[in-house]
N, C-alpha and C. Protein backbone atom coordinates (compact mmCIF):
# COMPACT_ATOMS: atom_id res chain seq x y z
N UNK A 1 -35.18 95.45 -1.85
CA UNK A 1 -34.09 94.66 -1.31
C UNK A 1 -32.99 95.61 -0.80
N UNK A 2 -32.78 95.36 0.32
CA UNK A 2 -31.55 96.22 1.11
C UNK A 2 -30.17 95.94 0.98
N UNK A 3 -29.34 96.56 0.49
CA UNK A 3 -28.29 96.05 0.85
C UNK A 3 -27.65 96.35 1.73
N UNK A 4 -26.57 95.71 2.11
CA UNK A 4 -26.09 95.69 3.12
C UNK A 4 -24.71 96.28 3.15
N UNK A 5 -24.42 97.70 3.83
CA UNK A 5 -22.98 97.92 3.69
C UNK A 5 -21.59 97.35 4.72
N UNK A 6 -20.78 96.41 4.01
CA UNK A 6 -20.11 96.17 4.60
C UNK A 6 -18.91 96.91 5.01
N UNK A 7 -18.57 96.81 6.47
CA UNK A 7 -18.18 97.90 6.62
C UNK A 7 -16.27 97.00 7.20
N UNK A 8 -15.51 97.60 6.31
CA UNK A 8 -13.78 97.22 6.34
C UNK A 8 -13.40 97.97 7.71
N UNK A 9 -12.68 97.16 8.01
CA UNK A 9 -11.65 97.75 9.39
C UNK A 9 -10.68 97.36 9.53
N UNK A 10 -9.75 98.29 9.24
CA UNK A 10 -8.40 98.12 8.72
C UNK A 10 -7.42 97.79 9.77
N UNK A 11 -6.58 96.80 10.26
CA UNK A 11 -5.49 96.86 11.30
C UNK A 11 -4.01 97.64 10.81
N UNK A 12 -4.60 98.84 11.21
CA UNK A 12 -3.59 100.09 11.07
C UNK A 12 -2.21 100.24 12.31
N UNK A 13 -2.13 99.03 13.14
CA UNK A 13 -0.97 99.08 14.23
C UNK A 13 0.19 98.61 13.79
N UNK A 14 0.20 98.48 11.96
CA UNK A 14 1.58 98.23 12.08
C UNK A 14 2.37 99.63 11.42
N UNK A 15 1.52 100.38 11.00
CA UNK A 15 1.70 102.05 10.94
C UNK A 15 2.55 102.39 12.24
N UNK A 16 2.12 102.59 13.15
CA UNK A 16 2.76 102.81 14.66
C UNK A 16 3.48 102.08 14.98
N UNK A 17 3.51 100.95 14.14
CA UNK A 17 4.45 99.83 15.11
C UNK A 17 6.20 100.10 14.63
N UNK A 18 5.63 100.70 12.74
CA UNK A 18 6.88 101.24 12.40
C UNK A 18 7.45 102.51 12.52
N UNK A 19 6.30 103.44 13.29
CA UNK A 19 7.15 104.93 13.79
C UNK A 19 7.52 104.40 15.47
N UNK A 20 7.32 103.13 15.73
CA UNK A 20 7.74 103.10 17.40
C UNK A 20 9.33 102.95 16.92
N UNK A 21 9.47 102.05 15.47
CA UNK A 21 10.82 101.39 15.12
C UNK A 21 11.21 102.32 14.85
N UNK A 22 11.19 103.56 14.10
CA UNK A 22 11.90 104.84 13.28
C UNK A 22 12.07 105.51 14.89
N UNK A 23 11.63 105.65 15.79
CA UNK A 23 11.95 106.11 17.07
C UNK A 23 12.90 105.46 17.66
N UNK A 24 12.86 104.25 17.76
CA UNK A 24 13.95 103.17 18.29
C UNK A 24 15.41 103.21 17.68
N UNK A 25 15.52 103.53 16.22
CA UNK A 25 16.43 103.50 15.31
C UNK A 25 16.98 104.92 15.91
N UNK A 26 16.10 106.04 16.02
CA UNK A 26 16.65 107.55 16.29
C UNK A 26 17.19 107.88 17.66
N UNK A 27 16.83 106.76 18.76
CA UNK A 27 17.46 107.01 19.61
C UNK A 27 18.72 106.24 20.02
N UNK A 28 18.73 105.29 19.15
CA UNK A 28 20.06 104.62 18.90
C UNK A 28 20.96 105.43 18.38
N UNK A 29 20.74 106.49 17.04
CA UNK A 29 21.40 106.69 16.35
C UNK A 29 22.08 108.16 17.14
N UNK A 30 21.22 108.52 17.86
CA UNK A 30 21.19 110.10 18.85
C UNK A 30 22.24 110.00 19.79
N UNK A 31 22.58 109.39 20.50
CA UNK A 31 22.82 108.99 21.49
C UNK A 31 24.43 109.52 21.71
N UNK A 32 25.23 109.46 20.75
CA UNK A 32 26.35 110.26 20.28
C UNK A 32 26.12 111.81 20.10
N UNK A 33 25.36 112.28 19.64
CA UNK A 33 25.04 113.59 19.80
C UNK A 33 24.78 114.28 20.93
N UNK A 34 25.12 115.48 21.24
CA UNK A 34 24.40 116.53 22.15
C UNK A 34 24.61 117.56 22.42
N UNK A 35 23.99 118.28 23.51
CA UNK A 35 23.60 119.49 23.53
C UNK A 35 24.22 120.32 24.54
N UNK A 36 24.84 121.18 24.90
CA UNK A 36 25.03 122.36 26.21
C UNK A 36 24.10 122.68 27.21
N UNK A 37 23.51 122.02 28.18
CA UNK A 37 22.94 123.21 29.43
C UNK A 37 23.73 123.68 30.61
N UNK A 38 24.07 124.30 30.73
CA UNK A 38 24.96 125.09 31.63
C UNK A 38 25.78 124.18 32.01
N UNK A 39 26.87 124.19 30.75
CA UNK A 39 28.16 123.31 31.01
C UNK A 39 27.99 121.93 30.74
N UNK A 40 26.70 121.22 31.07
CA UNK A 40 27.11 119.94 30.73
C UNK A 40 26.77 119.29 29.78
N UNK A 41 26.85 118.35 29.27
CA UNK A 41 26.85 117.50 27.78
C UNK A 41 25.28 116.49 28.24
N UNK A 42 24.25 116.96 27.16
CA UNK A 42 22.88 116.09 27.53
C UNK A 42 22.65 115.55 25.79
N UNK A 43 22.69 114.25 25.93
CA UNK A 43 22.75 113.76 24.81
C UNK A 43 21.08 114.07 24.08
N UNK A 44 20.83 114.11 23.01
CA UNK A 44 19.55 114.41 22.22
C UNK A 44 18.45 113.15 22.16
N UNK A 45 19.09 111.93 22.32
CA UNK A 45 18.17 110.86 22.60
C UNK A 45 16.93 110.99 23.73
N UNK A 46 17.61 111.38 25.11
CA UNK A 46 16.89 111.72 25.98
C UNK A 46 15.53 112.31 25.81
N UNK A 47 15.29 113.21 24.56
CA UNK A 47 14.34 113.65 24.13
C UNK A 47 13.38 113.13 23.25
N UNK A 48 13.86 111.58 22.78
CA UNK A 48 12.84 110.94 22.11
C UNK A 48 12.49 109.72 23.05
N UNK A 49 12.92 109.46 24.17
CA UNK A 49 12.51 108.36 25.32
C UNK A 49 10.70 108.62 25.03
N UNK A 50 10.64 109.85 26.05
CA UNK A 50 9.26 110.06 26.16
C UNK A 50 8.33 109.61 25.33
N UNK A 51 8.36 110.35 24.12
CA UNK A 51 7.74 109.99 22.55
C UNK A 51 7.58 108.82 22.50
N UNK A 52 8.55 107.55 22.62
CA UNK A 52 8.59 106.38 22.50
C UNK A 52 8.08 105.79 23.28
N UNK A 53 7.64 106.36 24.73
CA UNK A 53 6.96 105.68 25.92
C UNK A 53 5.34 105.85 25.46
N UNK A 54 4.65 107.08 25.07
CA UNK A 54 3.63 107.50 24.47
C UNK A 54 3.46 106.59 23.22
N UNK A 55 4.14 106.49 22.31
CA UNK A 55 3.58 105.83 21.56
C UNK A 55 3.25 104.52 21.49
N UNK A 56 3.80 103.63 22.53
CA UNK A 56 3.61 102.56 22.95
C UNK A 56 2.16 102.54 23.65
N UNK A 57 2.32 103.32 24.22
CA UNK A 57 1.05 103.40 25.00
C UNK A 57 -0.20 103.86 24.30
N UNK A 58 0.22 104.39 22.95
CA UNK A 58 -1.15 104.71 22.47
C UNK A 58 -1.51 103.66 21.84
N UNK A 59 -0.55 102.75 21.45
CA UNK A 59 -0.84 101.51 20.69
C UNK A 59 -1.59 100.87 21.46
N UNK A 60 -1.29 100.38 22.85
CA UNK A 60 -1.89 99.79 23.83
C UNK A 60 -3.46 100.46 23.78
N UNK A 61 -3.64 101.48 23.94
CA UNK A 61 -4.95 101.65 24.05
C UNK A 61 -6.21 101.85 22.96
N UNK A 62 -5.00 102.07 21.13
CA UNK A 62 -5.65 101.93 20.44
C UNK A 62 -6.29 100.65 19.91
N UNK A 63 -5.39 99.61 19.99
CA UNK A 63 -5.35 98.13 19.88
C UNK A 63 -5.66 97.55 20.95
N UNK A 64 -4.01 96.47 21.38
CA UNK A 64 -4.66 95.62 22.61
C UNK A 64 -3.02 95.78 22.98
N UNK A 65 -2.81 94.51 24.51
CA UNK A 65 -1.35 94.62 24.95
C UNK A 65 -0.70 93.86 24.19
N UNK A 66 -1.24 93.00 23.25
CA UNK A 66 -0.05 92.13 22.67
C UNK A 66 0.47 93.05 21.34
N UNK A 67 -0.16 93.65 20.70
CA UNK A 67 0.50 94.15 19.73
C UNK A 67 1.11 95.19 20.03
N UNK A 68 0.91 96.29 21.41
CA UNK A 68 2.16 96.90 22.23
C UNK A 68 3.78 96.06 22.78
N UNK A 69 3.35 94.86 22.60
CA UNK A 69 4.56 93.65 22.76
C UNK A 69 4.91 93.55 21.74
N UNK A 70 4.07 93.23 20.94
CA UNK A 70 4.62 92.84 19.93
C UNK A 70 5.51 94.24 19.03
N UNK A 71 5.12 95.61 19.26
CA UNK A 71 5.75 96.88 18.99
C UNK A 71 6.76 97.00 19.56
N UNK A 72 6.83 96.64 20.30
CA UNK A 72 8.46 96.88 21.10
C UNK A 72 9.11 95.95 21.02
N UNK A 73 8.87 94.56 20.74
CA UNK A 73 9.91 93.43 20.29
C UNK A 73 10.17 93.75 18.96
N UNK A 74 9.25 93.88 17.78
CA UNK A 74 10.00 94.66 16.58
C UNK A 74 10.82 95.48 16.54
N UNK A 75 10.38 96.76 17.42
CA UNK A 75 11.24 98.49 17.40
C UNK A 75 12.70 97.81 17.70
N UNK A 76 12.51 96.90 18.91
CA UNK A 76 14.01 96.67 19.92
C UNK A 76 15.03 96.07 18.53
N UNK A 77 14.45 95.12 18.34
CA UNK A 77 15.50 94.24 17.20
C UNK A 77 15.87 94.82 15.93
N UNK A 78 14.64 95.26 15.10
CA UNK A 78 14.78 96.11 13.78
C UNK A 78 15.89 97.21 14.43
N UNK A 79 16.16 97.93 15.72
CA UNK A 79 16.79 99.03 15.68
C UNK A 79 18.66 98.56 15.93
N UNK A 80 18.46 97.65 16.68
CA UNK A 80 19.81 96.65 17.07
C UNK A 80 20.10 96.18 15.57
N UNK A 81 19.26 95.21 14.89
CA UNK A 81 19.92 95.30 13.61
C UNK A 81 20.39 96.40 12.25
N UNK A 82 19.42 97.49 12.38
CA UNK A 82 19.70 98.74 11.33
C UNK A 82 21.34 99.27 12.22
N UNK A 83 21.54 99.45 13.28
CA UNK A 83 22.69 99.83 13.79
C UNK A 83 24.23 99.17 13.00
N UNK A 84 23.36 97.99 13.40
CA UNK A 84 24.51 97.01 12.98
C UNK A 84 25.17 96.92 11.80
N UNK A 85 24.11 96.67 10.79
CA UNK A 85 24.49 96.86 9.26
C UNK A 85 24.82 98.42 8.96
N UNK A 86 24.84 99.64 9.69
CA UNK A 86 25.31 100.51 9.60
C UNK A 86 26.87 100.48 9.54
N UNK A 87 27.03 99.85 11.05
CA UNK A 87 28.57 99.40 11.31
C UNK A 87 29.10 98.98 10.21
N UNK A 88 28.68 97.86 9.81
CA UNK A 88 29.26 97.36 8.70
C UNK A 88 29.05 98.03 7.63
N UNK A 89 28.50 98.61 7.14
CA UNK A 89 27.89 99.37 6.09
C UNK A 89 29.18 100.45 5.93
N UNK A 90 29.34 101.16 7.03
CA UNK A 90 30.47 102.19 6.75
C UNK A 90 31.72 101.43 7.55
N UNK A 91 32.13 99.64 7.06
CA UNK A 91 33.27 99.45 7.52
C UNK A 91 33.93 99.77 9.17
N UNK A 92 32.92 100.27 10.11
CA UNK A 92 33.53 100.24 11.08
C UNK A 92 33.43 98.77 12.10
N UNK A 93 34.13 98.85 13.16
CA UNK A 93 34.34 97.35 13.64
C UNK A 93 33.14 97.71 14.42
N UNK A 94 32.16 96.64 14.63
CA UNK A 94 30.76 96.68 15.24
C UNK A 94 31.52 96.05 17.36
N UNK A 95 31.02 97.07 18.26
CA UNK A 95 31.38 96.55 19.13
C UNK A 95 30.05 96.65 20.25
N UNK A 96 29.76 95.54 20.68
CA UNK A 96 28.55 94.50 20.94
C UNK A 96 27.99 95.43 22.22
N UNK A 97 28.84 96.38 22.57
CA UNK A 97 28.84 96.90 23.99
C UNK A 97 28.55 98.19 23.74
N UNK A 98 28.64 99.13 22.62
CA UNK A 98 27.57 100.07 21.99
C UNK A 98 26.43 100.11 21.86
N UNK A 99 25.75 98.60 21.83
CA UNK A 99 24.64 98.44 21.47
C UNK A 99 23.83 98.33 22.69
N UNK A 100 23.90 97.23 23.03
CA UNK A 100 23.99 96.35 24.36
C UNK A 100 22.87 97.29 25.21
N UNK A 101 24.07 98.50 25.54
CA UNK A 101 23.27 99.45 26.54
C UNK A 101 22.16 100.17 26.31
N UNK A 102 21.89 100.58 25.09
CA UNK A 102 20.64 101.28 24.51
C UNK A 102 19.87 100.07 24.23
N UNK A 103 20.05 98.94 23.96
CA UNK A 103 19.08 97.99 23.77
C UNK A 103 18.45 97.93 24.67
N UNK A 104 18.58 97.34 26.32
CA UNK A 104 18.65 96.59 27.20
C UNK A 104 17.74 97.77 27.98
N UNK A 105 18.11 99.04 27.70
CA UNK A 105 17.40 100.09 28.67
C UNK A 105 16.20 100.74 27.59
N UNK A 106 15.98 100.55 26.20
CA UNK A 106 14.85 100.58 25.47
C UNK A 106 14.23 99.14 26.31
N UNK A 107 14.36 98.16 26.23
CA UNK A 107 13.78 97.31 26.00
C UNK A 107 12.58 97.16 27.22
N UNK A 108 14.09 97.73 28.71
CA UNK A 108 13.16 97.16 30.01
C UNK A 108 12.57 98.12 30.06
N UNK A 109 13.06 99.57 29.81
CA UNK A 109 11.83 100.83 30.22
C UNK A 109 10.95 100.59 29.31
N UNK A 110 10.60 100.21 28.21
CA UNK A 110 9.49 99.78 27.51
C UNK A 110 8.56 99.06 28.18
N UNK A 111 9.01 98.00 28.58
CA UNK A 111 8.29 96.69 29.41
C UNK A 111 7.99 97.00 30.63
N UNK A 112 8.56 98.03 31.40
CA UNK A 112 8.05 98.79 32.69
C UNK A 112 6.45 99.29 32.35
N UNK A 113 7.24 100.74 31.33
CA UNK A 113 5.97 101.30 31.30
C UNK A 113 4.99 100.66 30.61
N UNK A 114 4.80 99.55 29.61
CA UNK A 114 3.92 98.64 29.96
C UNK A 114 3.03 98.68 30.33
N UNK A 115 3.48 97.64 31.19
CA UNK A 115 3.10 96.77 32.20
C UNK A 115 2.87 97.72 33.67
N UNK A 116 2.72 98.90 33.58
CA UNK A 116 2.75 99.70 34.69
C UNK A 116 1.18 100.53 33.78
N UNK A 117 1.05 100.92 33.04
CA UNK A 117 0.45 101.59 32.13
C UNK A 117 -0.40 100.87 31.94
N UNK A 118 -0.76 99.63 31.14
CA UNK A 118 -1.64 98.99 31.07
C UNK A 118 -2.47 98.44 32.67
N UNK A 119 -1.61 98.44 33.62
CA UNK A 119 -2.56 97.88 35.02
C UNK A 119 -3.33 99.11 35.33
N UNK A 120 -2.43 100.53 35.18
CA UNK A 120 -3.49 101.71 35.42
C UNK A 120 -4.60 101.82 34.42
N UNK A 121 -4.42 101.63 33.00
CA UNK A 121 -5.37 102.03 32.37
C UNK A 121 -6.59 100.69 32.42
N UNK A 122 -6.10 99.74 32.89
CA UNK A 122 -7.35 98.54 33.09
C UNK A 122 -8.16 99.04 34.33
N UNK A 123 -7.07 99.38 35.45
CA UNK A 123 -7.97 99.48 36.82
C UNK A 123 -8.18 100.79 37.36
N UNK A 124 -8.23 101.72 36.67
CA UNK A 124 -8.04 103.27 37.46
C UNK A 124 -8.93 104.44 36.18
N UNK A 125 -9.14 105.22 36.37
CA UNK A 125 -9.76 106.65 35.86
C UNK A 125 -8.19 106.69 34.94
N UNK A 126 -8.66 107.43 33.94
CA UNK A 126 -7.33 108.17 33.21
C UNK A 126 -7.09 109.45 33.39
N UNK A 127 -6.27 108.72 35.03
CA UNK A 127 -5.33 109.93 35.88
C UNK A 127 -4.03 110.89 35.62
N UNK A 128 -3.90 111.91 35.41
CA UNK A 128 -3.06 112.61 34.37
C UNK A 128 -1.87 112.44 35.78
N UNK A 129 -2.24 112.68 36.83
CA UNK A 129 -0.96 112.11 37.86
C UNK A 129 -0.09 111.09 37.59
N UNK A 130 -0.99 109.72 37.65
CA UNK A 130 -0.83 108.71 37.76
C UNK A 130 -0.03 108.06 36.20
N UNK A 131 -0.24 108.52 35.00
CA UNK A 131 0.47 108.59 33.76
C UNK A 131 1.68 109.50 33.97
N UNK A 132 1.60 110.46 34.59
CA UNK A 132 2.95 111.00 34.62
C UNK A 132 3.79 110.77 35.34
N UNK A 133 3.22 109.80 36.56
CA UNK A 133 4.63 108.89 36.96
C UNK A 133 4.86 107.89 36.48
N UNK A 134 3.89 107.12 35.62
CA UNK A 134 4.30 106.02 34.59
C UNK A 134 5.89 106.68 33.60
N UNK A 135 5.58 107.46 32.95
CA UNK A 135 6.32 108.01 32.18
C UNK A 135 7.65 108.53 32.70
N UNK A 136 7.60 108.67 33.89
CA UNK A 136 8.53 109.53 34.37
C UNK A 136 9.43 108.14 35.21
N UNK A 137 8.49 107.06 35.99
CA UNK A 137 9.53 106.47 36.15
C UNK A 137 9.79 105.24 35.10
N UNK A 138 9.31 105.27 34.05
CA UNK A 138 9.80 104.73 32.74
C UNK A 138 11.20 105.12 32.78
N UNK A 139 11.24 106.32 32.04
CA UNK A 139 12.40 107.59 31.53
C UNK A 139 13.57 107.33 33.03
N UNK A 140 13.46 107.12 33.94
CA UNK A 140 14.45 106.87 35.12
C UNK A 140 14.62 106.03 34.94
N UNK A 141 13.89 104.57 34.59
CA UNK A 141 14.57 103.52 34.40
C UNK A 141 15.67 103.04 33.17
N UNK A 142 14.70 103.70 32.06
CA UNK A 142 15.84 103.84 31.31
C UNK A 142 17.31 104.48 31.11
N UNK A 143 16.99 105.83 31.79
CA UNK A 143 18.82 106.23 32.54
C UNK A 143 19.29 105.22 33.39
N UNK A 144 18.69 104.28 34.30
CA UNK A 144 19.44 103.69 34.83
C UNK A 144 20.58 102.80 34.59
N UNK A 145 19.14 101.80 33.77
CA UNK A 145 19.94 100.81 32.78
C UNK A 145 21.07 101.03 32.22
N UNK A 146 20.87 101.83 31.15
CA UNK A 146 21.65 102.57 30.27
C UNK A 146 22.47 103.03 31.21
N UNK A 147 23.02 104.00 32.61
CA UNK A 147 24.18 103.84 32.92
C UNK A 147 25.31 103.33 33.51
N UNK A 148 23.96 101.69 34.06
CA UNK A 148 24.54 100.48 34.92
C UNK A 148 25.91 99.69 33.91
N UNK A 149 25.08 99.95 32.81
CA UNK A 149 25.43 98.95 31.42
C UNK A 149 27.27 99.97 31.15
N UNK A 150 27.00 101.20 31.44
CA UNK A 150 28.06 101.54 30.89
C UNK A 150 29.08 102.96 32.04
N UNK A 151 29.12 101.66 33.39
CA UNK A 151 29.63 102.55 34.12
C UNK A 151 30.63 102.77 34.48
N UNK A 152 31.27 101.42 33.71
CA UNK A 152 32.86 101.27 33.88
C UNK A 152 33.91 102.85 32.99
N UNK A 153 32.62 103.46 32.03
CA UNK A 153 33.51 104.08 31.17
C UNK A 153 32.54 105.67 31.13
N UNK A 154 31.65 105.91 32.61
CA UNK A 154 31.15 107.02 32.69
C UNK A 154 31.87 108.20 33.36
N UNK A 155 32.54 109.06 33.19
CA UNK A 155 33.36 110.01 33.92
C UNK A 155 32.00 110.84 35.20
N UNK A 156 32.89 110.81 35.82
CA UNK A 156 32.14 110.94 37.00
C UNK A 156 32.17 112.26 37.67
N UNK A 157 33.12 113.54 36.51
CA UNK A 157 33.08 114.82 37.01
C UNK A 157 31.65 115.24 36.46
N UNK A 158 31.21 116.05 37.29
CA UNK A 158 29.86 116.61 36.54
C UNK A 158 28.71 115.39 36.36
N UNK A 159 28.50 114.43 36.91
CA UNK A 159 27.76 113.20 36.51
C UNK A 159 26.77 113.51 37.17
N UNK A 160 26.54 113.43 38.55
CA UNK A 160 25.17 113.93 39.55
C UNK A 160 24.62 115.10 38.71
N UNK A 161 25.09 116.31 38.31
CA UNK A 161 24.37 117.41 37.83
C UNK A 161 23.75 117.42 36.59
N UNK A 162 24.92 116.08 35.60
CA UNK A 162 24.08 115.87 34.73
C UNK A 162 22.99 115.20 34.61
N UNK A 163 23.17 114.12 35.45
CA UNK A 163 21.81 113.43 35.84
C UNK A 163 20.53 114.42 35.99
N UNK A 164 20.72 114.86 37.15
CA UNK A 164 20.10 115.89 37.51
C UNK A 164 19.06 116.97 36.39
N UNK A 165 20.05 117.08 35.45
CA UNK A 165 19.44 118.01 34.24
C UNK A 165 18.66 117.17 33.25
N UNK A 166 19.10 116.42 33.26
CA UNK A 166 18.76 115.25 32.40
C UNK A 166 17.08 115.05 32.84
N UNK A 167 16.62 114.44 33.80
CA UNK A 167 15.98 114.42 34.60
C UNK A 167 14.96 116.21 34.65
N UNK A 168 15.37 117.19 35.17
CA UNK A 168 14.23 118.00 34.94
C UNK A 168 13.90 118.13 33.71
N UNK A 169 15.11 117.81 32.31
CA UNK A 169 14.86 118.18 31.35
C UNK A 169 13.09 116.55 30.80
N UNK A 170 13.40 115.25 31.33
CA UNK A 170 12.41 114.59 31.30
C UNK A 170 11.38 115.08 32.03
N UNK A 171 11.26 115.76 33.15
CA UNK A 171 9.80 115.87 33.43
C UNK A 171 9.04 116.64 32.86
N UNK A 172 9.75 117.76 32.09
CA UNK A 172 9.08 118.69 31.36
C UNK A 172 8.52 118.27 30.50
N UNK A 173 8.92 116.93 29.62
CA UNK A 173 8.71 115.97 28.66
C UNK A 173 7.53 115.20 29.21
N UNK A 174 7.69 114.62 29.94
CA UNK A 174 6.82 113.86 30.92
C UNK A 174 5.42 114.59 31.04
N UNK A 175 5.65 115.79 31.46
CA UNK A 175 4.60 116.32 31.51
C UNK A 175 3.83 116.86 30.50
N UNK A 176 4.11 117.15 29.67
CA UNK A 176 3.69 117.45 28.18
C UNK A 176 2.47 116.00 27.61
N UNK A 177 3.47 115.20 27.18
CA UNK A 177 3.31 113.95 27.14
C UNK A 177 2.03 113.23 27.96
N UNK A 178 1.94 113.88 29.16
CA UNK A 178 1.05 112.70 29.76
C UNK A 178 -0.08 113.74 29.36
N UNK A 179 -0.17 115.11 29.61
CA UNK A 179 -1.12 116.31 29.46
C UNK A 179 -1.88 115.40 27.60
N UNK A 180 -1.20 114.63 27.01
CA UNK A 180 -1.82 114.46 25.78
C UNK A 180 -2.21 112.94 26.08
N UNK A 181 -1.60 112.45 26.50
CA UNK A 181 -1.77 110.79 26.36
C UNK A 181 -3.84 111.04 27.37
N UNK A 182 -3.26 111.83 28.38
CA UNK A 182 -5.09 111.59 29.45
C UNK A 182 -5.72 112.11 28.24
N UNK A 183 -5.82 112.81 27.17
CA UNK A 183 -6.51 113.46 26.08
C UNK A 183 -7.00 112.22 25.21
N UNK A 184 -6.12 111.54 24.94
CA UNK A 184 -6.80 110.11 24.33
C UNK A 184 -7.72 109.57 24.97
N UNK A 185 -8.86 108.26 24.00
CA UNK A 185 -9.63 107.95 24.51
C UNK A 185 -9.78 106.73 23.74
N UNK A 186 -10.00 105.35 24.73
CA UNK A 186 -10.00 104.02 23.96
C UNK A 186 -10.87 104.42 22.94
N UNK A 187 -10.74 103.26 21.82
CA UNK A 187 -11.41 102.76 20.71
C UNK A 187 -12.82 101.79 21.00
């Protein structure tokens, strides 16, 4: 008599679903911080966009698209609320327009690259080009957002150059990033 080994398969996407959120939380929390490149002020968040675009996307291809939705509707809210109870947490006055902008530009560059990402990886070869302009115009959209949202109070000396840096400093990211994501391979 044979038996039969049954074989468990574990739904391990909410592992990732909570380092997409510990990413979401860190670039909320970053965003006040930064760094010197020749003169100008590049905040440290910028450097976990990418990461957060990748890991979405690996979810997508390890799983399916809804639980990449469903990863980024968790990350977005869990990170808007840990902010919040921070505010309050250390007594400061919570103001809706701190948030707002990092929400709104996580949320749509999320849903870009997507929905841009998933149509390539349904209908195309896994093109290391073609991912690195996913990623790259992800990461632009999210500067955008993020400085539409807050342009009434962006100083505008040095702004083009920081852009600018900002920006080569993402493609280097970008490119890294996609050099690993074409390295993956569905499940």
């Amino acid at each position: 008599m044979a038996k039969k080994e049954l074989k468990q398969v574990y739904d391990d996407c909410w592992v990732y679903i909570l380092l997409l959120t510990t990413l979401a939380i860190l670039i909320q929390s970053l965003k006040n911080y930064t760094f010197t490149i020749v003169s100008y002020k590049i905040s440290y968040n910028i450097l976990l966009i990418p990461v957060s675009l990748f890991l979405t996307n690996y979810i997508l291809k390890k799983f399916d698209y809804k639980k990449a939705i469903a990863g980024i509707a968790i990350s977005a809210v869990i990170s808007v609320s840990f902010i919040a109870m921070i505010y309050f947490g250390l007594g400061r006055r919570l103001i809706i327009s701190n948030i707002c902008g990092d929400f709104f530009a996580y949320v749509v560059s999320q849903y870009v690259n997507l929905f841009i990402y998933e149509f390539l990886y349904s209908n195309s070869k896994n093109s290391y080009l073609l991912t690195f302009l996913t990623y790259m115009f992800s990461t632009i959209i999210y500067i955008m957002v993020y400085t539409l949202i807050y342009l009434n109070s962006i100083v505008m000396v040095g702004y083009w150059m920081r852009y600018l840096t900002t920006l080569i400093i993402e493609l280097v990211l970008c490119l890294t990033i996609s050099y690993f994501d074409t390295k993956i391979k569905k499940d």
